[in-house]
C-alpha atoms as a PDB file:
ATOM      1  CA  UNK A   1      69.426  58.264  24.667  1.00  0.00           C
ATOM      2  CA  UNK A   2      68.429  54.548  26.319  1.00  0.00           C
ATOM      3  CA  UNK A   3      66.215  52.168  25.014  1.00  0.00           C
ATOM      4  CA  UNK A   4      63.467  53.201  27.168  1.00  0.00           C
ATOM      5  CA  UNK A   5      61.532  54.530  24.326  1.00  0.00           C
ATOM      6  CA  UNK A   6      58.213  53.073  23.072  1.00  0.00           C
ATOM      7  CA  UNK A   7      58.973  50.612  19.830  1.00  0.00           C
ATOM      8  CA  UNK A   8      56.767  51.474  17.431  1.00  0.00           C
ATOM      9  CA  UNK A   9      54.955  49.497  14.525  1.00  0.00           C
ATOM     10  CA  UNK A  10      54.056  50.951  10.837  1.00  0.00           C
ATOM     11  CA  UNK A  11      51.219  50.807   8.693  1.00  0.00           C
ATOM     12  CA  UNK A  12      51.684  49.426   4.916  1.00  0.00           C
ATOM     13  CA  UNK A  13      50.737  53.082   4.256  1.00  0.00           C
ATOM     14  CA  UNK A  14      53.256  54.846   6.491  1.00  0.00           C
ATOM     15  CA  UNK A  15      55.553  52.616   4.884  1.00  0.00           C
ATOM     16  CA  UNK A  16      55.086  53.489   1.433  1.00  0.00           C
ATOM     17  CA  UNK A  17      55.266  56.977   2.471  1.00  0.00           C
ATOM     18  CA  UNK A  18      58.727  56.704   3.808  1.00  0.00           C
ATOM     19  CA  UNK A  19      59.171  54.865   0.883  1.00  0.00           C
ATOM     20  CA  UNK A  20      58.879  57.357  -1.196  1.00  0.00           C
ATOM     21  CA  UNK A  21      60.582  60.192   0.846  1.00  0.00           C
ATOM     22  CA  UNK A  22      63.395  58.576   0.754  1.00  0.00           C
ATOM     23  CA  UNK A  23      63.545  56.848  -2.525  1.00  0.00           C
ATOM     24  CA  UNK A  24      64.743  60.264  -4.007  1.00  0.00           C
ATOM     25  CA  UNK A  25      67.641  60.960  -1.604  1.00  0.00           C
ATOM     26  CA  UNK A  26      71.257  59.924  -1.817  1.00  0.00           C
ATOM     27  CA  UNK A  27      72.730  57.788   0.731  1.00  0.00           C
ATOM     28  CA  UNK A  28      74.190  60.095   3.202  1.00  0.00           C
ATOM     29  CA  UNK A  29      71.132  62.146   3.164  1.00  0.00           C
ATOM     30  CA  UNK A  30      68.785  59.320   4.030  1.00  0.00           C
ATOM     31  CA  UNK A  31      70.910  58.480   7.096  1.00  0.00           C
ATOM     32  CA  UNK A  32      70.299  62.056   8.072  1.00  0.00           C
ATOM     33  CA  UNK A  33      67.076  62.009   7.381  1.00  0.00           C
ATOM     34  CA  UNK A  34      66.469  58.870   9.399  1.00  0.00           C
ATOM     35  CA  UNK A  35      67.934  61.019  12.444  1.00  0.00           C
ATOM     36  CA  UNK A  36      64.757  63.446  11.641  1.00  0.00           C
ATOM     37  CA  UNK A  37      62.347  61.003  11.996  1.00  0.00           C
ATOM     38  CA  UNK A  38      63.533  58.615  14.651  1.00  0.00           C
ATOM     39  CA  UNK A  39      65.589  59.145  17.741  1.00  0.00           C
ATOM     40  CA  UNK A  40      68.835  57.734  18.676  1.00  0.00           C
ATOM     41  CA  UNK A  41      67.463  54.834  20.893  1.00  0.00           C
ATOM     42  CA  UNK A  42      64.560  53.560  18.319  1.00  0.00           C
ATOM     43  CA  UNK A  43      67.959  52.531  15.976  1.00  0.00           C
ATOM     44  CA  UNK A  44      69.063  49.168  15.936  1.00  0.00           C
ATOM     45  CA  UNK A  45      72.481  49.296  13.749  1.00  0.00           C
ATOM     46  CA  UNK A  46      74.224  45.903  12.764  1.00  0.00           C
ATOM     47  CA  UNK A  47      77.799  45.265  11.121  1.00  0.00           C
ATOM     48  CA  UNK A  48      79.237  42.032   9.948  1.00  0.00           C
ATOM     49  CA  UNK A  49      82.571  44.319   9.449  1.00  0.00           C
ATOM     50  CA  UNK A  50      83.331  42.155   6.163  1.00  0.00           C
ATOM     51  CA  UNK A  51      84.297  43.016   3.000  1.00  0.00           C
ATOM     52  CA  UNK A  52      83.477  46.739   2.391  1.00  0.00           C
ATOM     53  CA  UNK A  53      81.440  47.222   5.675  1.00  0.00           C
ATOM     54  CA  UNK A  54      83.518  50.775   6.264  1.00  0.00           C
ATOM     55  CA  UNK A  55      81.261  52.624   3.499  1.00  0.00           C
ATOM     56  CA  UNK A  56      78.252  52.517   5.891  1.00  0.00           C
ATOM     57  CA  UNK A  57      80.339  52.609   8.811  1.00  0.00           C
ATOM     58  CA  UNK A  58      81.861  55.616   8.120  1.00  0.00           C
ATOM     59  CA  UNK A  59      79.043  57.875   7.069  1.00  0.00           C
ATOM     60  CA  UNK A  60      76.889  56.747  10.509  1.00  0.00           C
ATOM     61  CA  UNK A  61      80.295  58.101  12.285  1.00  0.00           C
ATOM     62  CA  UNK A  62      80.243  61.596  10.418  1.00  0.00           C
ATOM     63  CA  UNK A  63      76.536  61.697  10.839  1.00  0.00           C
ATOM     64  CA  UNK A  64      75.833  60.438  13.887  1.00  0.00           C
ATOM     65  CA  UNK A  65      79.116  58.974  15.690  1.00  0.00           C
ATOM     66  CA  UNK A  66      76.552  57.796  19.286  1.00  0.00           C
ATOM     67  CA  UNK A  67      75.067  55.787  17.256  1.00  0.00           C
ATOM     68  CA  UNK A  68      75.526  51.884  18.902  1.00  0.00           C
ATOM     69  CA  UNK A  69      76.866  49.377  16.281  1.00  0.00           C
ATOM     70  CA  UNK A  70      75.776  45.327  16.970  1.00  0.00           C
ATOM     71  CA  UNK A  71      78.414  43.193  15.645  1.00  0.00           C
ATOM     72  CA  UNK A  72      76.993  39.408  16.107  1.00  0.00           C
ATOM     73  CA  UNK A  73      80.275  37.477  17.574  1.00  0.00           C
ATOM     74  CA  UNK A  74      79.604  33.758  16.019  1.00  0.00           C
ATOM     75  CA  UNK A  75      82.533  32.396  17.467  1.00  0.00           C
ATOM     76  CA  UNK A  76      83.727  31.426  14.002  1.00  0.00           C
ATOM     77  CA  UNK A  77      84.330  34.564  12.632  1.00  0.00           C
ATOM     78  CA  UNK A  78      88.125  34.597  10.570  1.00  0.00           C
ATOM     79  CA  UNK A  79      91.050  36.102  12.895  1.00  0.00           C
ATOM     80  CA  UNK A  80      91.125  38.697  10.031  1.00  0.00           C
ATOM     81  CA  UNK A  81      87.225  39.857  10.455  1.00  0.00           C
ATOM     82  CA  UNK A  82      88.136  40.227  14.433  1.00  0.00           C
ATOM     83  CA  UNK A  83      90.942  42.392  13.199  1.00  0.00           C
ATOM     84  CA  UNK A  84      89.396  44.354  10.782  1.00  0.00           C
ATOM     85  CA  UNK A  85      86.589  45.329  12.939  1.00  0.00           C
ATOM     86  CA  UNK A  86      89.188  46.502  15.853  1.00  0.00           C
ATOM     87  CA  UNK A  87      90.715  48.461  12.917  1.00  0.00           C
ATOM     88  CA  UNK A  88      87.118  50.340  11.847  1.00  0.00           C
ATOM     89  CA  UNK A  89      86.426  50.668  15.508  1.00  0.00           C
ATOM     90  CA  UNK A  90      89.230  52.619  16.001  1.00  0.00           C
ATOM     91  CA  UNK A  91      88.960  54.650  12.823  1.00  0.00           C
ATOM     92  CA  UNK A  92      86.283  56.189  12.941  1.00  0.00           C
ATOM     93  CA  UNK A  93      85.467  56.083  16.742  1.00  0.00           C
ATOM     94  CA  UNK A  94      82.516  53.475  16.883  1.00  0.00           C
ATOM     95  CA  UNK A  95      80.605  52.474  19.774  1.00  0.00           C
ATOM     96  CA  UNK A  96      80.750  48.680  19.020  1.00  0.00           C
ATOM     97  CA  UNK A  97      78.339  45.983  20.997  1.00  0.00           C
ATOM     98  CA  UNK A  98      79.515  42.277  20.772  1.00  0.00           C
ATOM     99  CA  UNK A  99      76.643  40.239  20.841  1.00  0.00           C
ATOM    100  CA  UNK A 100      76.337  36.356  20.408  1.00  0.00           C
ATOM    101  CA  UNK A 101      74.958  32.670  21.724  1.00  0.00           C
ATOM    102  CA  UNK A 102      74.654  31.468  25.016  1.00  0.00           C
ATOM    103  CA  UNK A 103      78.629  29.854  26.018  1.00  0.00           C
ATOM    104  CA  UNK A 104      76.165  26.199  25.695  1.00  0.00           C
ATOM    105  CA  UNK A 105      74.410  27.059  22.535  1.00  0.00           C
ATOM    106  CA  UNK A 106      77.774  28.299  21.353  1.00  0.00           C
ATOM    107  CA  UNK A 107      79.567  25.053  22.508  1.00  0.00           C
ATOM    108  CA  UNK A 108      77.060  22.608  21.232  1.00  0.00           C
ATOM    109  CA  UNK A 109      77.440  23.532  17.813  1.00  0.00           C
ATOM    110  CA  UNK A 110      81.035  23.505  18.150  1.00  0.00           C
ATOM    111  CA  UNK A 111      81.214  19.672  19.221  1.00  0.00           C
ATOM    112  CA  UNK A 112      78.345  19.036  16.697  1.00  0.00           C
ATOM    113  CA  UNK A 113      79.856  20.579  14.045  1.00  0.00           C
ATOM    114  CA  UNK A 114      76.226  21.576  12.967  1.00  0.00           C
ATOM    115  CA  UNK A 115      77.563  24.470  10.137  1.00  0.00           C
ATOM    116  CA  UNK A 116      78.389  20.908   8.112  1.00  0.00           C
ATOM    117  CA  UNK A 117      74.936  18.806   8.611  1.00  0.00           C
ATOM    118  CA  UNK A 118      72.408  21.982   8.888  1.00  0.00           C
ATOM    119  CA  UNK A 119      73.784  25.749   8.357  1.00  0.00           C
ATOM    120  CA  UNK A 120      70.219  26.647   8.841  1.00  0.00           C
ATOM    121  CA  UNK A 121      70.246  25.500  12.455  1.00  0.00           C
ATOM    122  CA  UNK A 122      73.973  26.790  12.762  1.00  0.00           C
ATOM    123  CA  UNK A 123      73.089  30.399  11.869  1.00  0.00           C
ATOM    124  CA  UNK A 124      69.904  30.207  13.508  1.00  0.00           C
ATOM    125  CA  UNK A 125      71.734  29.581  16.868  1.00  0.00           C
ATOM    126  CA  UNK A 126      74.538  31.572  16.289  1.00  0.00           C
ATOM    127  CA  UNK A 127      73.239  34.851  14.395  1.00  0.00           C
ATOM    128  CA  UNK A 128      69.240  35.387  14.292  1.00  0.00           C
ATOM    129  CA  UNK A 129      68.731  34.087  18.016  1.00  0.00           C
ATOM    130  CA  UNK A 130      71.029  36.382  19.621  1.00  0.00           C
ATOM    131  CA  UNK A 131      70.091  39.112  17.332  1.00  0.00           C
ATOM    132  CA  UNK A 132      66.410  38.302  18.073  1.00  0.00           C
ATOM    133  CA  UNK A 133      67.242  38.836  22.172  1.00  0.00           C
ATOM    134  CA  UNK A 134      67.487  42.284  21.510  1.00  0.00           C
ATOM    135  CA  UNK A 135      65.524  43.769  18.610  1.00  0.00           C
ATOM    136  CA  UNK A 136      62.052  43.964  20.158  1.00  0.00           C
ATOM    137  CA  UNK A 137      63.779  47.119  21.460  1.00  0.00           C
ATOM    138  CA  UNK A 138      64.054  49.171  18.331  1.00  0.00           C
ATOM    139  CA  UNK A 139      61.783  50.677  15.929  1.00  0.00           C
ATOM    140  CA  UNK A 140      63.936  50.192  13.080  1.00  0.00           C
ATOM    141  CA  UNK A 141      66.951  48.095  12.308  1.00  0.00           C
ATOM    142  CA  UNK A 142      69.969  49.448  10.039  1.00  0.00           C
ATOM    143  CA  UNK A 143      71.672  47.437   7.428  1.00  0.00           C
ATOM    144  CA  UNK A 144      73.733  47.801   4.808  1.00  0.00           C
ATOM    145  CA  UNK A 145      72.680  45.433   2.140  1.00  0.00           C
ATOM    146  CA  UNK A 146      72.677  46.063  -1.887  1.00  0.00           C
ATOM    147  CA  UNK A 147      70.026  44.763  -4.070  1.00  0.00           C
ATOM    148  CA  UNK A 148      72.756  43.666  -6.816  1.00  0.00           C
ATOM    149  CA  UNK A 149      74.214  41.566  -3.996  1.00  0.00           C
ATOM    150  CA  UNK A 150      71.334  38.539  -4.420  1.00  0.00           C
ATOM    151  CA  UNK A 151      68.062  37.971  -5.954  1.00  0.00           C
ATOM    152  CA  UNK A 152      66.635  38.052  -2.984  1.00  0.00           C
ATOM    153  CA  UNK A 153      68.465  41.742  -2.199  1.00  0.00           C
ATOM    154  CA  UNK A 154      67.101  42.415  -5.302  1.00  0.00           C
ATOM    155  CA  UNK A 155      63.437  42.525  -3.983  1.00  0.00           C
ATOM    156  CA  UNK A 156      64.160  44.477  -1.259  1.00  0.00           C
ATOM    157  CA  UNK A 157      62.879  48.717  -0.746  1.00  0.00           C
ATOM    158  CA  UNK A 158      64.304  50.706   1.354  1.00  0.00           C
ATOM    159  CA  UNK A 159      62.095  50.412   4.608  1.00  0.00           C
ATOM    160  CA  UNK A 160      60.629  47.027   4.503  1.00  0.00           C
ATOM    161  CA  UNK A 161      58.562  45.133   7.626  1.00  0.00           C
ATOM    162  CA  UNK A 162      60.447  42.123   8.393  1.00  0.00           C
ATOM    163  CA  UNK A 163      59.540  39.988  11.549  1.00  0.00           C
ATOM    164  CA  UNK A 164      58.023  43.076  13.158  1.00  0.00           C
ATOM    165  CA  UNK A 165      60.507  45.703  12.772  1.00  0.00           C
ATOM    166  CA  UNK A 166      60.939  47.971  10.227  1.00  0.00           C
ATOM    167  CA  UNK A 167      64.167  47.295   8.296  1.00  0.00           C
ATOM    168  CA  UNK A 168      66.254  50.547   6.579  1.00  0.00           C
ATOM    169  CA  UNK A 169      68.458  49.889   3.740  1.00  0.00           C
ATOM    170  CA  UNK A 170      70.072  53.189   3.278  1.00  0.00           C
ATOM    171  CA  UNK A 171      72.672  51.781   0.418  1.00  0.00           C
ATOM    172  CA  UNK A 172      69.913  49.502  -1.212  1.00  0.00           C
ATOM    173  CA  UNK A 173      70.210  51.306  -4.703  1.00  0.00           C
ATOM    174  CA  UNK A 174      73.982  52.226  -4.535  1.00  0.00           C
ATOM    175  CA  UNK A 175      75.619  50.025  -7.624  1.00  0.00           C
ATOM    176  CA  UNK A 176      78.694  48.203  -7.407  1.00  0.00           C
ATOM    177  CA  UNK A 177      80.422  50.887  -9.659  1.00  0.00           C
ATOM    178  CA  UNK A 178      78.959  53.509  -7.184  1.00  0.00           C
ATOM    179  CA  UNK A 179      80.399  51.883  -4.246  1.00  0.00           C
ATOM    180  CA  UNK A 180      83.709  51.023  -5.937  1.00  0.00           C
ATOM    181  CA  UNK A 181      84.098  54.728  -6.523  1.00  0.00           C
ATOM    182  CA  UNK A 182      82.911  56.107  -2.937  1.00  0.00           C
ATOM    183  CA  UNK A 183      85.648  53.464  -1.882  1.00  0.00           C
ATOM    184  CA  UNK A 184      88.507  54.851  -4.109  1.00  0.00           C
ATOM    185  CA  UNK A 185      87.409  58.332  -3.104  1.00  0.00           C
ATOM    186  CA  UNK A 186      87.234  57.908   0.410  1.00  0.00           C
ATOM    187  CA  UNK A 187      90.264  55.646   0.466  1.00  0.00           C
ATOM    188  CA  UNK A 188      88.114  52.945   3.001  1.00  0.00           C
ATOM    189  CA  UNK A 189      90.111  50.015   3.836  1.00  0.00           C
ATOM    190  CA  UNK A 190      89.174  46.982   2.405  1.00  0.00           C
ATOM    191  CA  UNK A 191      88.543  43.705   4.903  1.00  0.00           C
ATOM    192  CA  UNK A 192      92.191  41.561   4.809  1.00  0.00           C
ATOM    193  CA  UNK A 193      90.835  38.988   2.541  1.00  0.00           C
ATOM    194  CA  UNK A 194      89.272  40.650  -0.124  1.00  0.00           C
ATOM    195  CA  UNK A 195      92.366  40.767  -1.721  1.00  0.00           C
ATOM    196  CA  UNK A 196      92.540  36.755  -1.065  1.00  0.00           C
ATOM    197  CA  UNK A 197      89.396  36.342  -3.528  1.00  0.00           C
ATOM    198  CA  UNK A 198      87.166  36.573  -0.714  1.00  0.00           C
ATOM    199  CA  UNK A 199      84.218  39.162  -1.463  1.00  0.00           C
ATOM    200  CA  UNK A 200      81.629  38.147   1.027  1.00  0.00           C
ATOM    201  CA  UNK A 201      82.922  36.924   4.353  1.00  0.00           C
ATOM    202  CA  UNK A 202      81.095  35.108   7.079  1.00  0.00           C
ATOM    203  CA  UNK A 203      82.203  32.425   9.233  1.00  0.00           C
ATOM    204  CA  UNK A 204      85.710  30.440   8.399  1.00  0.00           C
ATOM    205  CA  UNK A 205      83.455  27.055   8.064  1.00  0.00           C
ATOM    206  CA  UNK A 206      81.329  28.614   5.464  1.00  0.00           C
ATOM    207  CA  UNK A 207      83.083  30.808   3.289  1.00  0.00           C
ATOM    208  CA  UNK A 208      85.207  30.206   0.345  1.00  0.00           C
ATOM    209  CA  UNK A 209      86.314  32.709  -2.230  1.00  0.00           C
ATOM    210  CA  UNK A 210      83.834  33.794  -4.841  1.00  0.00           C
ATOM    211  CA  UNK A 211      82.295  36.590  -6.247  1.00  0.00           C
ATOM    212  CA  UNK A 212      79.701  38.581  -4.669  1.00  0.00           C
ATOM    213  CA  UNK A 213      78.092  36.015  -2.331  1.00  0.00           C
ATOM    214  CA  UNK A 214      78.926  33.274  -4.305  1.00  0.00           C
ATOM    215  CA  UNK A 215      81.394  32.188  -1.954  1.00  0.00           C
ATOM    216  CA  UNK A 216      78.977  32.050   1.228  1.00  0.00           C
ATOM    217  CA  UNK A 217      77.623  28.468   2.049  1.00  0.00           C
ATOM    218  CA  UNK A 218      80.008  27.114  -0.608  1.00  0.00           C
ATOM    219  CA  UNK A 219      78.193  23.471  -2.143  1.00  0.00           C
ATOM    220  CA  UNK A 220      74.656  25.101  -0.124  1.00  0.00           C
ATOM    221  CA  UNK A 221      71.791  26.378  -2.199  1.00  0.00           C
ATOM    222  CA  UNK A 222      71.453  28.912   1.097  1.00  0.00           C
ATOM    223  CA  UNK A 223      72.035  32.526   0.611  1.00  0.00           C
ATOM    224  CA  UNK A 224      71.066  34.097   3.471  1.00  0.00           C
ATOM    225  CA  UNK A 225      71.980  33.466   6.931  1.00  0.00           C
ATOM    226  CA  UNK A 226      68.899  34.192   7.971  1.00  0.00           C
ATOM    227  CA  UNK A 227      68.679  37.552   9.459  1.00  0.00           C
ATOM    228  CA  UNK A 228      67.146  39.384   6.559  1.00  0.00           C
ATOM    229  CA  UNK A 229      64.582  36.764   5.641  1.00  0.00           C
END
């Protein structure tokens, strides 16, 4: 189905309500759910293919393999991101959308180096803007974040309104022990440089090894890029 559909807004009520649907279901059966209650074209999906990205890559494939996947193309992504996502692409059959600044935007920060003198700016051209181009399609927008991941994950439920969409966290309340195990299970490949330290990636400028997201925005007190604020 196209994105000719009608986007749709939510009360605080409706909200809740979904809220507490789907508080009580496991992650797979959420993402089913979500197929109950939207349609194909209201669903904006996102991947930053880093780190463990193929747990919620790979149950949208057995559930729903149409389903379009955004991956925002910075520019300054690590050769072995770019790799990795070929690698899940092919796996498990994804319909994968490159999306990303204007070639001037894009070159502008390049010359100014702006990731060093404002990251704010930096992701703001480089991530939310071009995601920003195309949300005001979709209903609801897709995302694999974990509350133990930040504080600021950590205030997070499952549908939230964020900038006038209605964000889905189907893995919000899956603990890192949880996903450790689904990954061991499952046998998912793990992102090249995990194994290097690195356990949230993001752009080469920006990322350093660390735990968790402690490595993101390395000497920054930023935690977020931006698109989940």
């Amino acid at each position: 189905m196209d994105n000719t559909l009608s986007r749709r807004t939510f009360t605080k009520q409706e909200i809740a309500e979904l809220n507490k649907r789907y508080r009580k279901l496991s992650p797979q059966e959420r993402i089913k759910q979500l197929y109950e209650d939207f349609e194909t074209g209201e669903i904006m999906l996102t991947s930053s293919f880093a780190a463990t990205s193929a747990l919620l890559l790979r149950e949208f494939s057995l559930i729903n393999p149409k389903q379009k996947i955004y991956f925002i193309d910075t520019g300054y992504h690590f050769e072995e991101t770019l790799i990795y996502k070929e690698y899940l692409t092919q796996l498990y059959g994804l319909d994968v959308e490159s999306i990303g600044a204007s070639k001037d935007e894009h070159a502008f920060t390049t010359k100014d180096e702006t990731w060093r003198k404002n990251p704010e700016f930096c992701c703001s051209i480089n991530k939310v803007s071009p995601l920003d181009t195309i949300k005001r399609k979709f209903s609801v927008w897709v995302s694999g974040l974990m509350e133990w991941q930040s504080d600021h994950r950590a205030t997070l439920d499952i549908f939230e309104e964020r900038s006038g969409i209605l964000k889905f966290y189907p893995l919000l309340d899956v603990s890192k022990k949880a996903r450790k195990e689904y990954i061991t299970h499952h046998h998912l490949p793990f992102h090249p440089l995990v194994g290097r330290g690195y356990n949230s990636i993001g752009c080469k400028h920006c990322t350093v090894p660390g735990e968790d997201r402690s490595g993101r925005w390395n000497n920054s007190p930023k935690t977020e890029c931006g698109l989940h604020l």
